[in-house]
PDB file of N, CA and C in Angstrom:
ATOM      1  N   UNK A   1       0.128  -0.889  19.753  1.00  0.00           N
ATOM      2  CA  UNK A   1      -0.366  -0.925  18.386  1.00  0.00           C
ATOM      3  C   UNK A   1       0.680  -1.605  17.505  1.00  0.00           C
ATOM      4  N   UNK A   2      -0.355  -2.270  16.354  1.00  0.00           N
ATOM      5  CA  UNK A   2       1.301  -3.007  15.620  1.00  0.00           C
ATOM      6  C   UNK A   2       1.152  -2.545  14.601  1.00  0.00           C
ATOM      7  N   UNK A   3       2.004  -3.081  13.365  1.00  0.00           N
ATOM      8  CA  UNK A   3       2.237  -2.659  11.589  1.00  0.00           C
ATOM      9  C   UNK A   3       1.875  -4.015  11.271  1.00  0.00           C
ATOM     10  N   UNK A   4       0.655  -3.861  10.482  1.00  0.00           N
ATOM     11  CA  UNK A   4       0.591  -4.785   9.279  1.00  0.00           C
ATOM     12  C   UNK A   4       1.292  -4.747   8.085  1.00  0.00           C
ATOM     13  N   UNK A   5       1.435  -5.736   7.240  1.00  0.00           N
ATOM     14  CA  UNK A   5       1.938  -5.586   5.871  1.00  0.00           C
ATOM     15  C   UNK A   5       1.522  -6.479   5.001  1.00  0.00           C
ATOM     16  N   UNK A   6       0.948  -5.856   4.042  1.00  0.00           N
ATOM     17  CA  UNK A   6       0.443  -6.950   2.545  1.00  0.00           C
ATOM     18  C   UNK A   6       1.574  -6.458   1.476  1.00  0.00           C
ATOM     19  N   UNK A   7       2.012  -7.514   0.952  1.00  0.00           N
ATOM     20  CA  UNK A   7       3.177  -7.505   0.041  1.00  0.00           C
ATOM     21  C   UNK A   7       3.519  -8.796  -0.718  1.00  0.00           C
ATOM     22  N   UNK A   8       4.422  -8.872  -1.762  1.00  0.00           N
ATOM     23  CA  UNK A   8       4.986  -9.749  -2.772  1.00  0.00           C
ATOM     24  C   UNK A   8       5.570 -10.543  -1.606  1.00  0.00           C
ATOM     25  N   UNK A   9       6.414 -11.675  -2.281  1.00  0.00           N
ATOM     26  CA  UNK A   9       6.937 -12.679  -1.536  1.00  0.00           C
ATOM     27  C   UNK A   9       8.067 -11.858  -0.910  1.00  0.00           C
ATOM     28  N   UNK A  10       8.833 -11.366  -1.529  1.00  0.00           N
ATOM     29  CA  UNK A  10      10.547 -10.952  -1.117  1.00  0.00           C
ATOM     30  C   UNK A  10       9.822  -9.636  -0.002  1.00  0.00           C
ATOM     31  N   UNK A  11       8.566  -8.866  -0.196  1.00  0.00           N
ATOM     32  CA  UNK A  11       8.743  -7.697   0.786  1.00  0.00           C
ATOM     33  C   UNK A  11       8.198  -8.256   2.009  1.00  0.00           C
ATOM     34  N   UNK A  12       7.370  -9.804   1.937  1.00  0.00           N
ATOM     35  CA  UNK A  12       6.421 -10.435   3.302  1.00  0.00           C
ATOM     36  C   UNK A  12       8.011 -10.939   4.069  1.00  0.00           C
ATOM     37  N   UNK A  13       9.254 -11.658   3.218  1.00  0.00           N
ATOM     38  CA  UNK A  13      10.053 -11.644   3.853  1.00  0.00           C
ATOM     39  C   UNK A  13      10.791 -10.941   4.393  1.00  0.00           C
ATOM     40  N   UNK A  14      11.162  -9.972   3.720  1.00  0.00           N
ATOM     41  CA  UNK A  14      11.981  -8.201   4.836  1.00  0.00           C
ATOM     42  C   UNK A  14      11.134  -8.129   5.638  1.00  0.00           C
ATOM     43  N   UNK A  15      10.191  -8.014   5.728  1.00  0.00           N
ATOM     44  CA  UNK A  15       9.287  -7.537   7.266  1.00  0.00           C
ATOM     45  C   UNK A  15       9.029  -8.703   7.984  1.00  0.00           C
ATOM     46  N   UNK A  16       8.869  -9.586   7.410  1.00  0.00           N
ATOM     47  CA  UNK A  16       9.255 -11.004   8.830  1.00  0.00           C
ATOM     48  C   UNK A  16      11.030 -10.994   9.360  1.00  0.00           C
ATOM     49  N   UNK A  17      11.736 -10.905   8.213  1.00  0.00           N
ATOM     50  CA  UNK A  17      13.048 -10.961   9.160  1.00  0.00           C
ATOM     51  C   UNK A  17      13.331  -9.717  10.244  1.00  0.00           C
ATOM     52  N   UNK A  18      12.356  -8.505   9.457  1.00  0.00           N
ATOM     53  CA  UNK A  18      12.366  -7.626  10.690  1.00  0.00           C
ATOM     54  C   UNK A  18      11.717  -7.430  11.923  1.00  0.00           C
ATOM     55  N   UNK A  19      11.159  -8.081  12.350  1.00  0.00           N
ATOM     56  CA  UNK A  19      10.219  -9.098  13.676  1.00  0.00           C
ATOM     57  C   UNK A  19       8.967  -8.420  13.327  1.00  0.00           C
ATOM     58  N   UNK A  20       8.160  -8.169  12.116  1.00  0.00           N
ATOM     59  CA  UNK A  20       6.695  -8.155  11.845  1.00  0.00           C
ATOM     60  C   UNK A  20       6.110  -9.657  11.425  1.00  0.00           C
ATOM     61  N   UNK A  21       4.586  -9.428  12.380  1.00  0.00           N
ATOM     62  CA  UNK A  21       4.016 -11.248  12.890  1.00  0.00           C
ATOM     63  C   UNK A  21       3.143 -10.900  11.510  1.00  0.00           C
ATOM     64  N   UNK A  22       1.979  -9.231  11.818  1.00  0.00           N
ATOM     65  CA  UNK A  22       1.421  -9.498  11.012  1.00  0.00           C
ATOM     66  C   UNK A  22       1.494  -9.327   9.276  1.00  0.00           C
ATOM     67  N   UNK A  23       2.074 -10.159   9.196  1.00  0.00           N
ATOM     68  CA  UNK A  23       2.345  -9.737   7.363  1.00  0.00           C
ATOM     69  C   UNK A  23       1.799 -11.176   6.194  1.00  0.00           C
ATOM     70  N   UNK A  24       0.914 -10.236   5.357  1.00  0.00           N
ATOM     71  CA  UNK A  24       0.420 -11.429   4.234  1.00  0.00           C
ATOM     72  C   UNK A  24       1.148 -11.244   3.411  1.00  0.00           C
ATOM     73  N   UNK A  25       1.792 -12.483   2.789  1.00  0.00           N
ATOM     74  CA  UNK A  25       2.251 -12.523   1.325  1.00  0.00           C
ATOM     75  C   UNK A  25       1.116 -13.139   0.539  1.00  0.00           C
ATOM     76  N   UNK A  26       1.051 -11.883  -0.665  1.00  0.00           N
ATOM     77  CA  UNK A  26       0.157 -12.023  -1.386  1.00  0.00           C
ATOM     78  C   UNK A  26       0.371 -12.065  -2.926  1.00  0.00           C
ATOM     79  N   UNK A  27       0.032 -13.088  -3.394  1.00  0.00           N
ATOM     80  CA  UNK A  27      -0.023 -13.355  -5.011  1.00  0.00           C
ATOM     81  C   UNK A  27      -0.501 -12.544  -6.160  1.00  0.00           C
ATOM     82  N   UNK A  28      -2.368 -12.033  -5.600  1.00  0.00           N
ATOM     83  CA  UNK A  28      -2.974 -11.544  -6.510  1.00  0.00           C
ATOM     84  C   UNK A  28      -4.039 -10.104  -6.003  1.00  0.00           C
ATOM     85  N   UNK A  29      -5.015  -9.777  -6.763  1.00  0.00           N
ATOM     86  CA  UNK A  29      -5.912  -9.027  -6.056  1.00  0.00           C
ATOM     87  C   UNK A  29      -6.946  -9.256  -5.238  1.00  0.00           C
ATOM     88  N   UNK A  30      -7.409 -10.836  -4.769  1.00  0.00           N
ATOM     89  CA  UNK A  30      -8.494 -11.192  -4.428  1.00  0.00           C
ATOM     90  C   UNK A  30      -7.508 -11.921  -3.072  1.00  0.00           C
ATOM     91  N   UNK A  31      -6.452 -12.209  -3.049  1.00  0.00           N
ATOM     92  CA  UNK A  31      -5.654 -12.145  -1.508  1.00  0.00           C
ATOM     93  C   UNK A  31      -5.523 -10.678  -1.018  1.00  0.00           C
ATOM     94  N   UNK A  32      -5.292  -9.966  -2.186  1.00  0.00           N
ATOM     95  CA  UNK A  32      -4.701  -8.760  -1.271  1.00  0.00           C
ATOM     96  C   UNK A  32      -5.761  -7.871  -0.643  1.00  0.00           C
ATOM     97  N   UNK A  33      -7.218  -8.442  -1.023  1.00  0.00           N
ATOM     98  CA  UNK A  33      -7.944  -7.647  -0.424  1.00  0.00           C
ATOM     99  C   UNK A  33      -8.613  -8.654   0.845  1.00  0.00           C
ATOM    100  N   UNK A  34      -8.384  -9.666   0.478  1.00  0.00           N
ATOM    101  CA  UNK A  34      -8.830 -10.692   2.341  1.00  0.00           C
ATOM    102  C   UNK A  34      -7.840 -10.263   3.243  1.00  0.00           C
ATOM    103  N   UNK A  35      -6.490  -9.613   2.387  1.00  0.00           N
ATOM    104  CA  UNK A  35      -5.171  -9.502   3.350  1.00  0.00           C
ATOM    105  C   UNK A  35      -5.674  -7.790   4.052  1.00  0.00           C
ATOM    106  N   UNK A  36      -6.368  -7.024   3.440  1.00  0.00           N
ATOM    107  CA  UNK A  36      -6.908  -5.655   3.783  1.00  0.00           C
ATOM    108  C   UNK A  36      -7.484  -5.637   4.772  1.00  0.00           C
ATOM    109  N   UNK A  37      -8.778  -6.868   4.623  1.00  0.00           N
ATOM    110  CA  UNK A  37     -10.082  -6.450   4.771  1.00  0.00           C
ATOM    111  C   UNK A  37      -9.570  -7.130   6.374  1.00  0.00           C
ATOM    112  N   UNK A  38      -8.884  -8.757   6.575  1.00  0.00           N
ATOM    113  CA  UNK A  38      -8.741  -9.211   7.813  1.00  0.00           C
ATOM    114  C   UNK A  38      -7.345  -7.489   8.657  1.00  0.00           C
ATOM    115  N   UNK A  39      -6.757  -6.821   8.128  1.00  0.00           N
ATOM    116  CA  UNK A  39      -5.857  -6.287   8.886  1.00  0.00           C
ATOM    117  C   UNK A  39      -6.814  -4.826   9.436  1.00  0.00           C
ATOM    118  N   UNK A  40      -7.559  -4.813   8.427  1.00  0.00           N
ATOM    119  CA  UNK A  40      -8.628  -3.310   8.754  1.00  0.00           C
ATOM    120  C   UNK A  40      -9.524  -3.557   9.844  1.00  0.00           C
ATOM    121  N   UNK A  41     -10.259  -5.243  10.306  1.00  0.00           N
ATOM    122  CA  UNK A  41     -10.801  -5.694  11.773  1.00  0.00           C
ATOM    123  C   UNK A  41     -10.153  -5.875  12.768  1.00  0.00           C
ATOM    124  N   UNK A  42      -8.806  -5.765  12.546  1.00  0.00           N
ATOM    125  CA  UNK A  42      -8.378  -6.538  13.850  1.00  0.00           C
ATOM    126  C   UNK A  42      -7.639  -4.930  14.292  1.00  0.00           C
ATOM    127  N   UNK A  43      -7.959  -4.607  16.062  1.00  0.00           N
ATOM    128  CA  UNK A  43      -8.139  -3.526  16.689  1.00  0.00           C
ATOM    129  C   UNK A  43      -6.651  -3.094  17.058  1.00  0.00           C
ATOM    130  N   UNK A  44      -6.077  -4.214  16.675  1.00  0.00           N
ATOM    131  CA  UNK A  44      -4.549  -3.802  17.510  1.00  0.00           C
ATOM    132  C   UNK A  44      -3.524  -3.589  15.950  1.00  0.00           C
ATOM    133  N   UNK A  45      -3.656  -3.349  15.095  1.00  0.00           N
ATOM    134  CA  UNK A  45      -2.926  -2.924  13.725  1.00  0.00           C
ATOM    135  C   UNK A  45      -3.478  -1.508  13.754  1.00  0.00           C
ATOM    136  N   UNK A  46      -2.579  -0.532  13.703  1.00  0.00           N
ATOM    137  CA  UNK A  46      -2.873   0.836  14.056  1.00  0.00           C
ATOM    138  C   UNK A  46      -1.981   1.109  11.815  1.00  0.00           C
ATOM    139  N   UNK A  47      -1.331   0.350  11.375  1.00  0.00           N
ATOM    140  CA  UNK A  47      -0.282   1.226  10.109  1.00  0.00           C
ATOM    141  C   UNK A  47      -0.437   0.077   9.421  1.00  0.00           C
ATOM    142  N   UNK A  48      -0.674  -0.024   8.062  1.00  0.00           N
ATOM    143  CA  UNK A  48      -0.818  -0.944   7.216  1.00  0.00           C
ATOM    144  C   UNK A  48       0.104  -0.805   6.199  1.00  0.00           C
ATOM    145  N   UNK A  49       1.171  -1.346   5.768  1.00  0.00           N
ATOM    146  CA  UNK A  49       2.026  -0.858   4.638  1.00  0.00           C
ATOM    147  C   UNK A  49       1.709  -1.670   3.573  1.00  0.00           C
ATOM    148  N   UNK A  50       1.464  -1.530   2.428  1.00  0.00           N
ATOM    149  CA  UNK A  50       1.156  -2.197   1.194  1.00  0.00           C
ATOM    150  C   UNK A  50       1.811  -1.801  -0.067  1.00  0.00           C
ATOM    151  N   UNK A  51       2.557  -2.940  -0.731  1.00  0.00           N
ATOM    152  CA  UNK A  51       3.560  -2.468  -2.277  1.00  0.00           C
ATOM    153  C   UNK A  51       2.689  -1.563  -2.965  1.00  0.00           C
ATOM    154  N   UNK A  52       3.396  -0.359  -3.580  1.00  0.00           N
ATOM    155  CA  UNK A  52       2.730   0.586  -4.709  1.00  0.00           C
ATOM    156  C   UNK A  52       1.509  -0.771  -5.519  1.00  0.00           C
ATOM    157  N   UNK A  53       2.402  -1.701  -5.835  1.00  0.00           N
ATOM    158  CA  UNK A  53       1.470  -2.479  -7.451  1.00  0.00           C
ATOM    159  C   UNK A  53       0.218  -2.635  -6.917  1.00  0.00           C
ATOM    160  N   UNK A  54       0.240  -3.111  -5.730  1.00  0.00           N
ATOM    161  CA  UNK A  54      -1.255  -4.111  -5.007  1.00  0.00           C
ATOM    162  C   UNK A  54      -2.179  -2.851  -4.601  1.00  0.00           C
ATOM    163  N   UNK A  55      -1.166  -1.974  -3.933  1.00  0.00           N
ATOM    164  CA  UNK A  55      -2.580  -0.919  -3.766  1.00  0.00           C
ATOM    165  C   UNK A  55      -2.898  -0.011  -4.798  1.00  0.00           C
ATOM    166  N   UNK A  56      -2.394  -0.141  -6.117  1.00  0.00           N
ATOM    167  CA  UNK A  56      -3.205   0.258  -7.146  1.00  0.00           C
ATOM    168  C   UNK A  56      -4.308  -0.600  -7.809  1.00  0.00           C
ATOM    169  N   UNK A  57      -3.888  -1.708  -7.204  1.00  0.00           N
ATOM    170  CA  UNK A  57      -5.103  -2.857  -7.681  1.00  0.00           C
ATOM    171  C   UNK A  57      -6.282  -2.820  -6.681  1.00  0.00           C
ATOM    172  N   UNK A  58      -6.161  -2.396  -5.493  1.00  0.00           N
ATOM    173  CA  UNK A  58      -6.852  -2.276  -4.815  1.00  0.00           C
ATOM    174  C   UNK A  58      -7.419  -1.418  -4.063  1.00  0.00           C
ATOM    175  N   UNK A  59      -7.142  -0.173  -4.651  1.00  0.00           N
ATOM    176  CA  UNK A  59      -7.048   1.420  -4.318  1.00  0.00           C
ATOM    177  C   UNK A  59      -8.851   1.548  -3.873  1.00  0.00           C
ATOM    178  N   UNK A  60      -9.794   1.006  -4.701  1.00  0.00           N
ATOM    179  CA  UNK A  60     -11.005   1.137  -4.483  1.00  0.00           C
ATOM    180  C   UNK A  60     -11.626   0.207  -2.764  1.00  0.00           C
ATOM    181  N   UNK A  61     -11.050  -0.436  -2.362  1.00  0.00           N
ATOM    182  CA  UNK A  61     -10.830  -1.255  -1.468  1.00  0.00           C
ATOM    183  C   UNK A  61     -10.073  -1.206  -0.101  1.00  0.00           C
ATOM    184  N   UNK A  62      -9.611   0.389  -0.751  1.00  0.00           N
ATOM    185  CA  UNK A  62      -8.748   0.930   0.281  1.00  0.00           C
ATOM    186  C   UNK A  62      -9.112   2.080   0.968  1.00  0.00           C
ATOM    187  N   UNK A  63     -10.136   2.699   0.480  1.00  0.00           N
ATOM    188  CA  UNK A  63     -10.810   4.079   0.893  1.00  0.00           C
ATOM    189  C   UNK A  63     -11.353   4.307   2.004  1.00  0.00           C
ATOM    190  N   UNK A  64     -12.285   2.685   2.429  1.00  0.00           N
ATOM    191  CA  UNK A  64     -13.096   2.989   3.414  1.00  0.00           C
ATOM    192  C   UNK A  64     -12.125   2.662   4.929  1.00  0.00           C
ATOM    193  N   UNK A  65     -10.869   2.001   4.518  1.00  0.00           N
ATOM    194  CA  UNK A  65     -10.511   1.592   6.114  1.00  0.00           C
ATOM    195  C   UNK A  65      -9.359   3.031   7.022  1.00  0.00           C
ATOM    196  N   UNK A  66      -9.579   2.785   8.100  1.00  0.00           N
ATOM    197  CA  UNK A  66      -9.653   3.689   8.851  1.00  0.00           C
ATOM    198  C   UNK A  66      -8.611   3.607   9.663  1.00  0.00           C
ATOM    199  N   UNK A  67      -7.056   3.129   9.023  1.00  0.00           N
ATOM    200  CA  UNK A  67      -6.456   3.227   9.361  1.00  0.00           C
ATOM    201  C   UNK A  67      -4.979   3.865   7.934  1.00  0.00           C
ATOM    202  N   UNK A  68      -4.196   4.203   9.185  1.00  0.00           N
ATOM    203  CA  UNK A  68      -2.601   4.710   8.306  1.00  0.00           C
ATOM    204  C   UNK A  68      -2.276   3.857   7.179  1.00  0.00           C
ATOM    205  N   UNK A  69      -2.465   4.123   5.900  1.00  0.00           N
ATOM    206  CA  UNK A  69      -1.739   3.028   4.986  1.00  0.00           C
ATOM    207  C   UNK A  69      -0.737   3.951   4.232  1.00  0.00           C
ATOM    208  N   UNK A  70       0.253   3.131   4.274  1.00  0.00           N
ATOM    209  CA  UNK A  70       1.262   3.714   3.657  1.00  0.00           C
ATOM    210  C   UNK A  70       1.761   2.936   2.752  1.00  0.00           C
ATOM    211  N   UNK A  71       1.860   2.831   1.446  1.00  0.00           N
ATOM    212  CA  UNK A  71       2.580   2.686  -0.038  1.00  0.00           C
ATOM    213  C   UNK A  71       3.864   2.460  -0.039  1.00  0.00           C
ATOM    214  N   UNK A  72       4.786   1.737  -0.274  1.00  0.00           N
ATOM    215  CA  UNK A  72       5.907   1.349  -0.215  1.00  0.00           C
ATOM    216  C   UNK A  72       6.578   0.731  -1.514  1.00  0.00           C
ATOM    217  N   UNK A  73       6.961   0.909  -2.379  1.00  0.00           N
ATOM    218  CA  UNK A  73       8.171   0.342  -3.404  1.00  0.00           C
ATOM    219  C   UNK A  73       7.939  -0.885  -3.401  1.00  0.00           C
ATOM    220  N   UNK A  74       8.149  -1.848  -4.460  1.00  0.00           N
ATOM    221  CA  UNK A  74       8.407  -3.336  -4.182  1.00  0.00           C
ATOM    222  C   UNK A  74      10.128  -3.503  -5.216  1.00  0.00           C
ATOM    223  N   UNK A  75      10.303  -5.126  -5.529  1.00  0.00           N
ATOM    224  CA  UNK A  75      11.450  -5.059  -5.564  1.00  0.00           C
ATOM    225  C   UNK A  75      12.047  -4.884  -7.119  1.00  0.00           C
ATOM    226  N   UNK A  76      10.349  -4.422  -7.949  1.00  0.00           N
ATOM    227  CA  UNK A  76      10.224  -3.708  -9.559  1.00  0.00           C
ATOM    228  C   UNK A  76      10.426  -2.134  -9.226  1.00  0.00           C
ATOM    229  N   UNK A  77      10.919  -1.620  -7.941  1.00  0.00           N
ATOM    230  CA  UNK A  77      10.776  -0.373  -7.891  1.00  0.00           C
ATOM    231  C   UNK A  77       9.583   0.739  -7.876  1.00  0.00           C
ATOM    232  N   UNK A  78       9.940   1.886  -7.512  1.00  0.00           N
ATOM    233  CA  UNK A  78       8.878   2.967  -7.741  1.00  0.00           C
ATOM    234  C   UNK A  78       8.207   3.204  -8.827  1.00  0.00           C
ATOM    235  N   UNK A  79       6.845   3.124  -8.763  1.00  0.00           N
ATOM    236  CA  UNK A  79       6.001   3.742 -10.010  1.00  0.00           C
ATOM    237  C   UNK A  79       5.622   5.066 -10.505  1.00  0.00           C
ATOM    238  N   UNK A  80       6.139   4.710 -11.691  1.00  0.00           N
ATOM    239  CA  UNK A  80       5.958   6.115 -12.189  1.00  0.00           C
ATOM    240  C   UNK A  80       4.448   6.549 -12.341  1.00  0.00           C
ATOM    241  N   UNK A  81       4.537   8.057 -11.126  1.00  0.00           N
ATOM    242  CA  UNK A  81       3.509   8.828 -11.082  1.00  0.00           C
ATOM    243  C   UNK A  81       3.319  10.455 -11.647  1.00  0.00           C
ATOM    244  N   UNK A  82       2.177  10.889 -12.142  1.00  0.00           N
ATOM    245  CA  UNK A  82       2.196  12.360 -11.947  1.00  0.00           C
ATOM    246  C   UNK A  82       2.195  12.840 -10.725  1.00  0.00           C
ATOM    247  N   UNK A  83       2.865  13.917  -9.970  1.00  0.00           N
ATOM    248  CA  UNK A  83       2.282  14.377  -8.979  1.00  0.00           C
ATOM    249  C   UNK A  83       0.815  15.635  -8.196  1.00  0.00           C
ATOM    250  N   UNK A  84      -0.187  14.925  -8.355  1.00  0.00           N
ATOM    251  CA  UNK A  84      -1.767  15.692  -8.817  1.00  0.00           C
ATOM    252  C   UNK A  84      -1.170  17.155  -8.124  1.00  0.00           C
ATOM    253  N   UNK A  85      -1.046  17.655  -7.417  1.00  0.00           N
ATOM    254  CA  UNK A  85      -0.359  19.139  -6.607  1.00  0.00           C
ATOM    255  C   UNK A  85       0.459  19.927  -8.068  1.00  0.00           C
ATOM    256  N   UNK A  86       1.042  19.014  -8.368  1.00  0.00           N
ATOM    257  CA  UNK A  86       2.294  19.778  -9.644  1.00  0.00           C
ATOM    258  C   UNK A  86       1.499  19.876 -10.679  1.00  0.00           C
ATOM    259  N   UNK A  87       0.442  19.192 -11.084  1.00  0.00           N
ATOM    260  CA  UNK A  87      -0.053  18.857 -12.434  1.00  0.00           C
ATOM    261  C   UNK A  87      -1.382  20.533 -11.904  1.00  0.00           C
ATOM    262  N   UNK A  88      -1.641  20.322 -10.770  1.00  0.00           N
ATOM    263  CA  UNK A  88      -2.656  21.320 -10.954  1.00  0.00           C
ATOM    264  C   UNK A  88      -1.784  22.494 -11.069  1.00  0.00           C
ATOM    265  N   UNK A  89      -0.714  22.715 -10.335  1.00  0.00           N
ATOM    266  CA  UNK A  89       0.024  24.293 -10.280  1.00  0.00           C
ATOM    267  C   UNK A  89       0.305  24.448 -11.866  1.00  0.00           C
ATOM    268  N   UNK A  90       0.581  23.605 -12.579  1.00  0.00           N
ATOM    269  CA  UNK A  90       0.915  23.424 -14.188  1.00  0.00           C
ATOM    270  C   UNK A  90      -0.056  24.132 -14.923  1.00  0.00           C
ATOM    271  N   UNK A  91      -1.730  23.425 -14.528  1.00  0.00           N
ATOM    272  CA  UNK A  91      -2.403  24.077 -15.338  1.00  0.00           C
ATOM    273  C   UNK A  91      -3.106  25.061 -14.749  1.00  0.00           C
ATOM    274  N   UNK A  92      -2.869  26.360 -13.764  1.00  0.00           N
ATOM    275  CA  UNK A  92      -3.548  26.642 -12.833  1.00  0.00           C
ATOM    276  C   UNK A  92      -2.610  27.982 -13.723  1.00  0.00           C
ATOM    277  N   UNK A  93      -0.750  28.279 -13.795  1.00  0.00           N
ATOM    278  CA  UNK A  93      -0.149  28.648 -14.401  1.00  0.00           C
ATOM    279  C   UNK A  93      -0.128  29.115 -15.622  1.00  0.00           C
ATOM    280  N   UNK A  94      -0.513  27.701 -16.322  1.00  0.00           N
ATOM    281  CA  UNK A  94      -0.857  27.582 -18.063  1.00  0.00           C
ATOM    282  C   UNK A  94       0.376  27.206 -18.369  1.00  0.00           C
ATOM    283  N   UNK A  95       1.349  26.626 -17.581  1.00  0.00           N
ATOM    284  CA  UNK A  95       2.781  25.857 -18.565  1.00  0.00           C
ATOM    285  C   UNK A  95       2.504  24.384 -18.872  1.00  0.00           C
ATOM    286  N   UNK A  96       2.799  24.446 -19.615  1.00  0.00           N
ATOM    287  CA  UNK A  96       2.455  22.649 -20.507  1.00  0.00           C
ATOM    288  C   UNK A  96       4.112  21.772 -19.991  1.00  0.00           C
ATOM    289  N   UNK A  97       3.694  21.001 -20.227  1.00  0.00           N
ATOM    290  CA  UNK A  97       4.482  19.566 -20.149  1.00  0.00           C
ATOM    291  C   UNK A  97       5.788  19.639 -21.080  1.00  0.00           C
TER     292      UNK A  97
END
């Protein structure tokens, strides 16, 4: 089984210098989802890693495939998230923000 990767220019290069074949560098949202949709058919990509930015652009696009995707940082860093688990114990509690 291999690792795919859809990513910015600088993360398609870390994972090519790290001997990954299949990796798209992708510009926008309408690559990053040909870059999805071709890694979600092909039988031998078992883990798909994709930058936080792109798979929020493409989060709807990402639901139906049926493999491991995992979210990864790009080189703007981590996005700031709520964490939905903390936010419910918050109001589940009644402590505010």
């Amino acid at each position: 089984m291999r690792i795919g990767v859809i990513g910015d220019r600088e993360t398609a290069i870390g994972f090519r210098l790290a001997g990954l074949k299949d990796v798209y560098e992708v510009k926008d949202k309408e690559d990053a989802i040909k870059a999805l949709k071709t890694l979600a058919e092909n039988k031998d990509i078992a883990f798909i890693i994709i930058t936080e930015r792109l798979a929020e652009e493409i989060r709807e696009n990402m639901k139906n495939i049926n493999k491991v995707i995992v979210e990864i940082p790009d080189k703007n860093g981590k996005l700031a998230r709520e964490d939905p688990i903390k936010e419910l114990i918050r109001k589940a509690v009644g402590v505010a923000k």
